[in-house]
Protein backbone atom coordinates (compact mmCIF):
# COMPACT_ATOMS: atom_id res chain seq x y z
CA UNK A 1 -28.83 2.51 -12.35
CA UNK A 2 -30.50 4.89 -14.91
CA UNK A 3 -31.96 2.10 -16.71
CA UNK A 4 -32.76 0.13 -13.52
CA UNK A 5 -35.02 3.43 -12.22
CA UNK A 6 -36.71 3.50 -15.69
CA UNK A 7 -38.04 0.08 -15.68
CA UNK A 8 -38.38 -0.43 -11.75
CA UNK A 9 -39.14 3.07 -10.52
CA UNK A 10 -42.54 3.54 -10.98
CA UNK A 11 -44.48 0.84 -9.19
CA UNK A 12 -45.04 2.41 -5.74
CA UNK A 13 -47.28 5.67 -4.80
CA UNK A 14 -44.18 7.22 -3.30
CA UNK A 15 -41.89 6.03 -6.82
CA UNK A 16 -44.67 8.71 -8.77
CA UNK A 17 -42.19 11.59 -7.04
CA UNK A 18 -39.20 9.61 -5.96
CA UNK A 19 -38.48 8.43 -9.57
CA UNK A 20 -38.24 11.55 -11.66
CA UNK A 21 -36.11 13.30 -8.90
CA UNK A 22 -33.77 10.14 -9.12
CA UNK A 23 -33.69 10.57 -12.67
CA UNK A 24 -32.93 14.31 -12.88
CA UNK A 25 -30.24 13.91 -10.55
CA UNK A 26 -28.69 11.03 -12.36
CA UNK A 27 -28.77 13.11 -15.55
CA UNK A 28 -27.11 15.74 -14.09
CA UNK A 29 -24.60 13.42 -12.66
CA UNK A 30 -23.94 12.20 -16.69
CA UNK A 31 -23.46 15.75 -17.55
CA UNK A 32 -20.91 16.28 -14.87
CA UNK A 33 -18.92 13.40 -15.35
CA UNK A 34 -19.07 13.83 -19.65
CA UNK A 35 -17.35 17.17 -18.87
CA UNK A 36 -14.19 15.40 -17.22
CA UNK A 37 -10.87 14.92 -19.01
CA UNK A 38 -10.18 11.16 -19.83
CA UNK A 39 -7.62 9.55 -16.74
CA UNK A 40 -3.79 10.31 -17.52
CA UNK A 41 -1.37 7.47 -16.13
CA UNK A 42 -3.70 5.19 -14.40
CA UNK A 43 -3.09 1.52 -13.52
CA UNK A 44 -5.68 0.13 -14.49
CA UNK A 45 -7.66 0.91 -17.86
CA UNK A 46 -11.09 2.43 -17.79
CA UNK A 47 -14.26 0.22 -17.46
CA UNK A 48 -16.19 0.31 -20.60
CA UNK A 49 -19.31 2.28 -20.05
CA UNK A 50 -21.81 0.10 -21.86
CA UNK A 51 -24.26 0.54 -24.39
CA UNK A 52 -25.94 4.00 -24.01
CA UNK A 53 -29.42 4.20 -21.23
CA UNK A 54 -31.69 4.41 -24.13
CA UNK A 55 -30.53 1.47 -25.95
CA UNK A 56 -31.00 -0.80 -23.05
CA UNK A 57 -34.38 -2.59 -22.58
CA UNK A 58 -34.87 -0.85 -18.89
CA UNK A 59 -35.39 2.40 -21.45
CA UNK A 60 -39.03 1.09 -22.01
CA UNK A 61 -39.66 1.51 -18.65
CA UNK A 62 -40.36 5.39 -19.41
CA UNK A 63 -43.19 3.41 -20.72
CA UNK A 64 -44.92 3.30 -17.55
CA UNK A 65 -45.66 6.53 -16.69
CA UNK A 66 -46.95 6.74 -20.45
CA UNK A 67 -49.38 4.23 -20.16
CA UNK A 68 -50.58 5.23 -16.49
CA UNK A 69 -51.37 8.56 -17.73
CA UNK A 70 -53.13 6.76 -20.51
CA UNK A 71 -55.16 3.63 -18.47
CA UNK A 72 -56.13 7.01 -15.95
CA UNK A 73 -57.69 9.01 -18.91
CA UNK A 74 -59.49 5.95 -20.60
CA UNK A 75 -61.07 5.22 -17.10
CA UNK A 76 -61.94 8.88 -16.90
CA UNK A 77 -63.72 8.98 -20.48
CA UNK A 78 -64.87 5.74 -19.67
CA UNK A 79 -66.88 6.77 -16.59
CA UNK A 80 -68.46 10.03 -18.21
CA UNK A 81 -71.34 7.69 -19.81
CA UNK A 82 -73.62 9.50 -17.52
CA UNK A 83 -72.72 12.60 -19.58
CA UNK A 84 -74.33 11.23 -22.73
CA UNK A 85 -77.24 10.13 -20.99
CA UNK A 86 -80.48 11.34 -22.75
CA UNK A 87 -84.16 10.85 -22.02
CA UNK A 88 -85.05 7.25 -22.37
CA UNK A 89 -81.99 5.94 -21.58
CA UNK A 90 -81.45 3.30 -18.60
CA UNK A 91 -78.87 3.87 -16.87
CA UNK A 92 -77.07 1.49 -13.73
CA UNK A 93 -76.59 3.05 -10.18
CA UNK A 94 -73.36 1.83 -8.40
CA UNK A 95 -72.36 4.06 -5.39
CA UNK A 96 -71.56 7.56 -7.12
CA UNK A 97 -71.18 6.79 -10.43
CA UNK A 98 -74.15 6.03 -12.98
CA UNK A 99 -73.51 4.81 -16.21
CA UNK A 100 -75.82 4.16 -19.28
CA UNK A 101 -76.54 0.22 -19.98
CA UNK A 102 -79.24 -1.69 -22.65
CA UNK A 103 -82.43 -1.20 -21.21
CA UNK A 104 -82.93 -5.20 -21.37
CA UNK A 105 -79.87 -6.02 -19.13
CA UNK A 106 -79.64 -6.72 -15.68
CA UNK A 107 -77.94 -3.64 -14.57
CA UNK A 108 -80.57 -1.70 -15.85
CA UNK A 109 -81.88 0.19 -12.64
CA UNK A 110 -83.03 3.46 -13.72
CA UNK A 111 -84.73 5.09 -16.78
CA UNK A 112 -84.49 8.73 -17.40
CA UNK A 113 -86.95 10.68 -17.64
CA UNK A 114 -85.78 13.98 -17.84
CA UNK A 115 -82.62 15.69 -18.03
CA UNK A 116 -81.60 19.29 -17.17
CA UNK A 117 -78.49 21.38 -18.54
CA UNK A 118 -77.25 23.67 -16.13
CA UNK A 119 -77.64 24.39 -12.52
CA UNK A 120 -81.47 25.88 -11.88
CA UNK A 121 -83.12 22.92 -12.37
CA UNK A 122 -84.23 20.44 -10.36
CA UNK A 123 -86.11 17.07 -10.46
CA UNK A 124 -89.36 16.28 -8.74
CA UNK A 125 -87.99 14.46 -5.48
CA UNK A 126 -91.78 13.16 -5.16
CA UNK A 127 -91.81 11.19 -8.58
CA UNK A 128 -87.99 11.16 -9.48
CA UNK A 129 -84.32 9.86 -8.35
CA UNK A 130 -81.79 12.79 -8.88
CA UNK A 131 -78.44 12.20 -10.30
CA UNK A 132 -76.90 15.86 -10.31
CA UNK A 133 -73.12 16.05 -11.86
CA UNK A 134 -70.92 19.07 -12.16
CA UNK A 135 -67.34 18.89 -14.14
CA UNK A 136 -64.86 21.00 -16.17
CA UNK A 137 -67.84 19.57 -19.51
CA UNK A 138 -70.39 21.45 -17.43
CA UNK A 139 -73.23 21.17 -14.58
CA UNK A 140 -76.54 18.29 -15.51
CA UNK A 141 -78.98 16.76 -13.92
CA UNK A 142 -80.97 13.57 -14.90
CA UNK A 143 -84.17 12.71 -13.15
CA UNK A 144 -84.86 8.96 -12.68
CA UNK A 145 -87.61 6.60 -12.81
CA UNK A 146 -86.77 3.45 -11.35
CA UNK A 147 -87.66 0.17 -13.31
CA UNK A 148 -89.61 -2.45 -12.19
């Protein structure tokens, strides 16, 4: 069942807490039972126990978490683009997030025309878009021009 919660146990939003509990518990299960004496006069023999949990291919589903945490911080690098903005740059304006594109591309929305390091200052709101963005790499702000 070890093996069975490695490769199946992390597909849900609830699995994310449900899983490593499961896990934890089994292990400490495996510990308890390791420490018992071997049977004495049974009638029937004792069922083989199988190849060990980590030699099974269910093992690779400890995988999964792995590459989660992996996919999650490629899609967070990913979406700091507007971080390396710099004047000049066109940049493409979906919902929250702006990211820099070729300035000959469709998606090309915006140009910058200034950009601001810190927190005091501020575009022009009469000649400029504002794209303002604070994070654990620090506080910007990138005033835009649209393009025609």
């Amino acid at each position: 069942m070890t093996a069975k919660t490695l490769w199946q146990g992390w597909w849900g939003i609830a699995s994310i807490v449900i899983a490593p509990v499961t896990l934890l518990s089994n292990l400490v299960a495996r510990t308890r039972f390791g420490r018992m004496t071997p049977p004495i006069n049974c009638v029937q023999p004792p069922l083989d126990a199988g190849k060990p949990v980590i030699r099974r291919a269910g093992a690779l589903g400890i995988v999964a978490p792995l590459l989660m945490v992996g996919a999650i911080a490629i899609g967070v690098e990913l979406d700091d683009s507007a971080r390396t903005a710099s004047v000049g740059d066109c940049v493409s304006a979906r919902g929250t997030e702006v990211t820099v594109v070729d300035c000959g591309s469709a998606e090309a929305e915006f140009k910058v025309a200034e950009r601001y390091e810190g927190s005091e200052a501020r575009c022009d709101r009469s000649l400029f878009d504002e794209y303002d963005e604070s994070s654990g790499g620090g506080r910007f702000t990138l005033c835009l021009t649209p393009l025609p």
